[in-house]
Protein backbone atom coordinates (compact mmCIF):
# COMPACT_ATOMS: atom_id res chain seq x y z
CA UNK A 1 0.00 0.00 0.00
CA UNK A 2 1.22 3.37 -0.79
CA UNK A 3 1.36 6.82 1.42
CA UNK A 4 -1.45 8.49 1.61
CA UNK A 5 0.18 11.50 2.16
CA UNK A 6 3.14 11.51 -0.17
CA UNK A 7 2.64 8.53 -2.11
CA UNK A 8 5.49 6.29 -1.23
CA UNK A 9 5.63 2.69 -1.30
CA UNK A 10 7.99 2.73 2.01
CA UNK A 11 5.19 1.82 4.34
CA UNK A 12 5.06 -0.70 6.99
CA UNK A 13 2.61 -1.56 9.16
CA UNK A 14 1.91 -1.98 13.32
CA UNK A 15 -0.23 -2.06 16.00
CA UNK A 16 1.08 -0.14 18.84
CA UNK A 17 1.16 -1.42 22.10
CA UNK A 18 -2.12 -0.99 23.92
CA UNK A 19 -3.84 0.25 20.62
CA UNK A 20 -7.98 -0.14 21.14
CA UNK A 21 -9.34 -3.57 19.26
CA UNK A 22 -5.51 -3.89 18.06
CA UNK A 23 -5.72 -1.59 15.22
CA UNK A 24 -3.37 -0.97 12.72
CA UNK A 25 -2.19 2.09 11.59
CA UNK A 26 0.50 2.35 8.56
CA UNK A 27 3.97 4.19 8.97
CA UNK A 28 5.71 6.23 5.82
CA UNK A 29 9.26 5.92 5.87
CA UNK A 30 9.44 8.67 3.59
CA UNK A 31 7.21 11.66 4.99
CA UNK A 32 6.82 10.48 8.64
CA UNK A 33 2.63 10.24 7.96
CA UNK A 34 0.81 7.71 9.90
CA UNK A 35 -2.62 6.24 8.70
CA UNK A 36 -5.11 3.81 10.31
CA UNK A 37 -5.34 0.82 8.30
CA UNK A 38 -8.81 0.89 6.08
CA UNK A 39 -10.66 -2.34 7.63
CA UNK A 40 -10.16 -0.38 11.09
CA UNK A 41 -12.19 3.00 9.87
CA UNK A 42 -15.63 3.86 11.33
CA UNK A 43 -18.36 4.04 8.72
CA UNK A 44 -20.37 7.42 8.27
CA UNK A 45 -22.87 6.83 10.73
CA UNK A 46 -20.37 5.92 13.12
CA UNK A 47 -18.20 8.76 12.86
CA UNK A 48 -21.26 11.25 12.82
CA UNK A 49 -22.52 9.79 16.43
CA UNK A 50 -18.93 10.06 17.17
CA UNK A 51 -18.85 13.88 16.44
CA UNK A 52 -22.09 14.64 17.61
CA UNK A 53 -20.60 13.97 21.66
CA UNK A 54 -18.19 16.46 20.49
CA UNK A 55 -19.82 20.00 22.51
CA UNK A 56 -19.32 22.60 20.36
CA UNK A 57 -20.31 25.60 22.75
CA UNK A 58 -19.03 29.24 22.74
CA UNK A 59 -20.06 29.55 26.34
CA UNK A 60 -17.35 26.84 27.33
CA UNK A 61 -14.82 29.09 28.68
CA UNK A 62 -12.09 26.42 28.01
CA UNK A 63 -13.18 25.74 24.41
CA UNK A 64 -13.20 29.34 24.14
CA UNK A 65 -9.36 29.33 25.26
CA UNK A 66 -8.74 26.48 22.78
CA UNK A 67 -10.21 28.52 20.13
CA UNK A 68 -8.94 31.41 20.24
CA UNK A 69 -5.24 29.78 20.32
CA UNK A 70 -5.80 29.01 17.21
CA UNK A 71 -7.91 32.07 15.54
CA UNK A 72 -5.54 34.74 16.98
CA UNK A 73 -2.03 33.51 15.86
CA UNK A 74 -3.69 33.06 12.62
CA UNK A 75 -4.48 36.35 12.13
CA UNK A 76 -1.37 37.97 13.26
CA UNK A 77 0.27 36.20 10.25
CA UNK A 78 -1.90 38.17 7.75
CA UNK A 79 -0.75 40.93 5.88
CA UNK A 80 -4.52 42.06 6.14
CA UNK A 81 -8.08 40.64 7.67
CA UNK A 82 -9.66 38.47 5.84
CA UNK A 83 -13.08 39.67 3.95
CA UNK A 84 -14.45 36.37 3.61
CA UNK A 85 -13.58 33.64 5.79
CA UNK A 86 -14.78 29.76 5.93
CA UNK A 87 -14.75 27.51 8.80
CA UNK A 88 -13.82 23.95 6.94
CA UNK A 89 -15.49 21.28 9.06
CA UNK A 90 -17.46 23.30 11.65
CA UNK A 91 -18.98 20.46 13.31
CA UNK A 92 -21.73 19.85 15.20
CA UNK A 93 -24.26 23.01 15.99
CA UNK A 94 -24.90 23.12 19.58
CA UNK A 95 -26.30 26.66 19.22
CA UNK A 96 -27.13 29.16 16.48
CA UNK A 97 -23.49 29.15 15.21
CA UNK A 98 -20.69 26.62 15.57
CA UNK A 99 -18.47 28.17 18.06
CA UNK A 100 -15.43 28.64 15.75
CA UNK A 101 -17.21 30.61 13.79
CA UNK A 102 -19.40 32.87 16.69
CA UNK A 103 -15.21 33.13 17.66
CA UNK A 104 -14.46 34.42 14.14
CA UNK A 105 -17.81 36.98 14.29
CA UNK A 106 -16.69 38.48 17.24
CA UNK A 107 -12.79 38.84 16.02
CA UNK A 108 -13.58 39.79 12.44
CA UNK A 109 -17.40 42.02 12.46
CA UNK A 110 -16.61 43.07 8.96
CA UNK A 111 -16.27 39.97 7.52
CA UNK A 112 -18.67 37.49 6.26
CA UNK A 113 -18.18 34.28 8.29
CA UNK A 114 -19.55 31.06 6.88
CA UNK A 115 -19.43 27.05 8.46
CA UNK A 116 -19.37 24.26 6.42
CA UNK A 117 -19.43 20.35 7.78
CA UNK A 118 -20.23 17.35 5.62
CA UNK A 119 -22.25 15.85 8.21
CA UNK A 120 -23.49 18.88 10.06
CA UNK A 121 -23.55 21.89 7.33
CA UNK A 122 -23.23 20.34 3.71
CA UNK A 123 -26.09 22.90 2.79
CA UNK A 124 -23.90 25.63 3.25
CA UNK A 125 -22.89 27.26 0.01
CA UNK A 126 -19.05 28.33 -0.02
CA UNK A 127 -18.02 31.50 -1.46
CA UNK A 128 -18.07 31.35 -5.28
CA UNK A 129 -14.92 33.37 -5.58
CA UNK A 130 -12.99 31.44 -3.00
CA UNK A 131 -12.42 32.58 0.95
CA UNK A 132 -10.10 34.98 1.97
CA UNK A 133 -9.16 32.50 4.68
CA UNK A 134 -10.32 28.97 5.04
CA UNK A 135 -9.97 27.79 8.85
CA UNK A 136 -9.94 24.08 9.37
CA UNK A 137 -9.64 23.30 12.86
CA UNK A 138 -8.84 19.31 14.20
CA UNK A 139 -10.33 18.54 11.03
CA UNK A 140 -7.60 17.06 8.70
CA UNK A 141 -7.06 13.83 11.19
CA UNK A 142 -10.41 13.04 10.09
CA UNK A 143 -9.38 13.04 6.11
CA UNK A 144 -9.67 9.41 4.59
CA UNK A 145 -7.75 10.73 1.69
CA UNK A 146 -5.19 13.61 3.16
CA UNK A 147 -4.91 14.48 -0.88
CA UNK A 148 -8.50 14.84 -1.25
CA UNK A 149 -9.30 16.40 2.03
CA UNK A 150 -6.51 19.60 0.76
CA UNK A 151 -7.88 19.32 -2.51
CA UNK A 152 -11.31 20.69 -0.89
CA UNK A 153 -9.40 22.57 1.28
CA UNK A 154 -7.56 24.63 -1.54
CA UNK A 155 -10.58 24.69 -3.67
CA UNK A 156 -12.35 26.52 -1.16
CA UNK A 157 -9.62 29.47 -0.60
CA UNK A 158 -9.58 31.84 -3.57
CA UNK A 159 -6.25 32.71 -5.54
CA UNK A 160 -3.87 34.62 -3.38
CA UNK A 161 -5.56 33.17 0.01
CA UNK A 162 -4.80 31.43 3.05
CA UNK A 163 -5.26 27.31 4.52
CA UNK A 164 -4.92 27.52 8.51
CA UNK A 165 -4.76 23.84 9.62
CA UNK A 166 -4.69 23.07 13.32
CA UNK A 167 -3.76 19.17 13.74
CA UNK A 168 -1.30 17.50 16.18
CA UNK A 169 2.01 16.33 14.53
CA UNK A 170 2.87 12.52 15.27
CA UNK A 171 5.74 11.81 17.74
CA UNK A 172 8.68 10.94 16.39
CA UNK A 173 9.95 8.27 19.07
CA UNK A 174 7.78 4.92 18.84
CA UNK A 175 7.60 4.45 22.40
CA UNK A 176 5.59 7.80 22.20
CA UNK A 177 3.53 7.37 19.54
CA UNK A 178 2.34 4.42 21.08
CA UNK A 179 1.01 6.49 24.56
CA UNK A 180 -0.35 9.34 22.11
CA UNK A 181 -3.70 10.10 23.10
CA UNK A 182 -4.34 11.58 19.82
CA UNK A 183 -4.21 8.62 17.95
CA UNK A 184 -6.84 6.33 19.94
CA UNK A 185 -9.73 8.65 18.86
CA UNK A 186 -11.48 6.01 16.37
CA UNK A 187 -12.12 9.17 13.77
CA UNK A 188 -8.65 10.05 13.96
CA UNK A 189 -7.60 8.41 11.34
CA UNK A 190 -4.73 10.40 9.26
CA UNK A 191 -2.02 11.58 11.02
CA UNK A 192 0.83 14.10 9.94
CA UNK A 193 4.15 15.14 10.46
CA UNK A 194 5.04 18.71 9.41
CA UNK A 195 6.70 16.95 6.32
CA UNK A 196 3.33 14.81 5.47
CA UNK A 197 1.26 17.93 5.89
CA UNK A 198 3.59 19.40 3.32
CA UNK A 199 3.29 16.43 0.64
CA UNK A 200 -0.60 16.72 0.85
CA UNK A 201 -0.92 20.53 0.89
CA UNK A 202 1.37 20.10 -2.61
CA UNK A 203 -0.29 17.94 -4.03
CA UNK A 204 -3.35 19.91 -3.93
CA UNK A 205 -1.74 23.11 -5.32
CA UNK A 206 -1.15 25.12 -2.07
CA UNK A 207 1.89 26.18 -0.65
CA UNK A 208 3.31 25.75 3.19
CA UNK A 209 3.88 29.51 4.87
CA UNK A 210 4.69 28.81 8.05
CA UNK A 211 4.10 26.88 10.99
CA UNK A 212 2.52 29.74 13.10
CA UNK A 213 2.44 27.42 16.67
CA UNK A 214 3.72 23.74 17.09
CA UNK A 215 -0.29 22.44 16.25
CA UNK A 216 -0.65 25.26 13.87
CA UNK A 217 -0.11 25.49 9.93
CA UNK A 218 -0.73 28.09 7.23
CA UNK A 219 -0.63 27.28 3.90
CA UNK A 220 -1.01 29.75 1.03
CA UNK A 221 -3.07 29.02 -2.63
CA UNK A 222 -0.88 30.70 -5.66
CA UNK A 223 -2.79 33.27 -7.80
């Protein structure tokens, strides 16, 4: 089987000590990526009543703190605030709003804010000339095809705009990996290294910036 991520055929497989129903996840030897083996993936309606324990509340003063880790970082790195910005994968709506984007409302009041999930908010048109910014927060893990998922993720940013992509990066030393929370989350089932992130952002035409925190990566769509 071949990378997902950077489409090498240096991959080896392992179920890490302690791993839930002794799943397998797949190693690159190339870009560092880690994916769960296929057979051990969730179908839709499991990963939707998976995501719907997920509370997705603006009033949680913790999420709140969570949030805006990501959001303000992200918007220092701009040479200007975004017009138009798209929350990629907004997740379950607890209230009104998801609470990424009631976040981005309150940061950005000029700017038109919009959500878009695939289980939550397919319905929700995206912008027709692209987003200014596209925000997709602990979203990519969830990508059954990394290439695919930045695909959509670079088709929704307009020429000349931004990709912020919040994700863990995997741990390096095996011994870690296998104690990584991260990874025992049955949706979680694509995991990156800042070099795998890199292979799939290429791939779908976009361009890595920066790493703006150690869980935080901006990524840039050429005009």
């Amino acid at each position: 089987m071949k990378c997902l991520f950077c489409g090498s055929g240096d991959v080896s497989s392992r179920s890490p000590r302690g791993s839930p129903k002794g799943r397998v996840f797949r190693f690159c030897g190339r870009c560092g990526g880690v994916f769960l083996a296929p057979s051990f993936r969730l179908d839709a309606w499991g990963q939707r009543k998976r995501y719907e324990l997920h509370r997705n509340d603006p009033s949680d003063e913790g999420y709140r703190s969570f949030l805006l880790r990501f959001i303000e970082p992200v918007l220092a790195c701009l040479p200007e605030l975004p017009r138009r910005v798209l929350d990629f994968g907004c997740g379950p709506l607890t209230g009104k709003t998801p609470a990424l984007v009631t976040l981005l409302e309150e940061q950005l009041p000029e700017a038109e804010i919009r959500g878009w999930d695939p289980f939550f908010a397919p319905d929700t048109s995206l912008f027709a000339e692209g987003a200014d910014l596209v925000m997709c927060l602990e979203v990519a893990e969830h990508f059954e095809s990394p290439r695919e998922g930045f695909a959509s993720l670079a088709a929704a940013c307009r020429p000349g705009g931004r990709a912020a992509v919040g994700t863990m990066t995997v741990p390096e030393d095996p011994e870690a990996f296998d104690s990584w929370w991260y990874k025992d989350d049955p949706t979680h089932v694509s995991l990156y290294s800042v070099s795998a992130l890199e292979y799939a952002a290429v791939s779908a035409g976009l361009v890595f910036e920066r790493a703006v925190s150690e869980r935080v990566f901006l990524f840039f769509r050429p005009r």
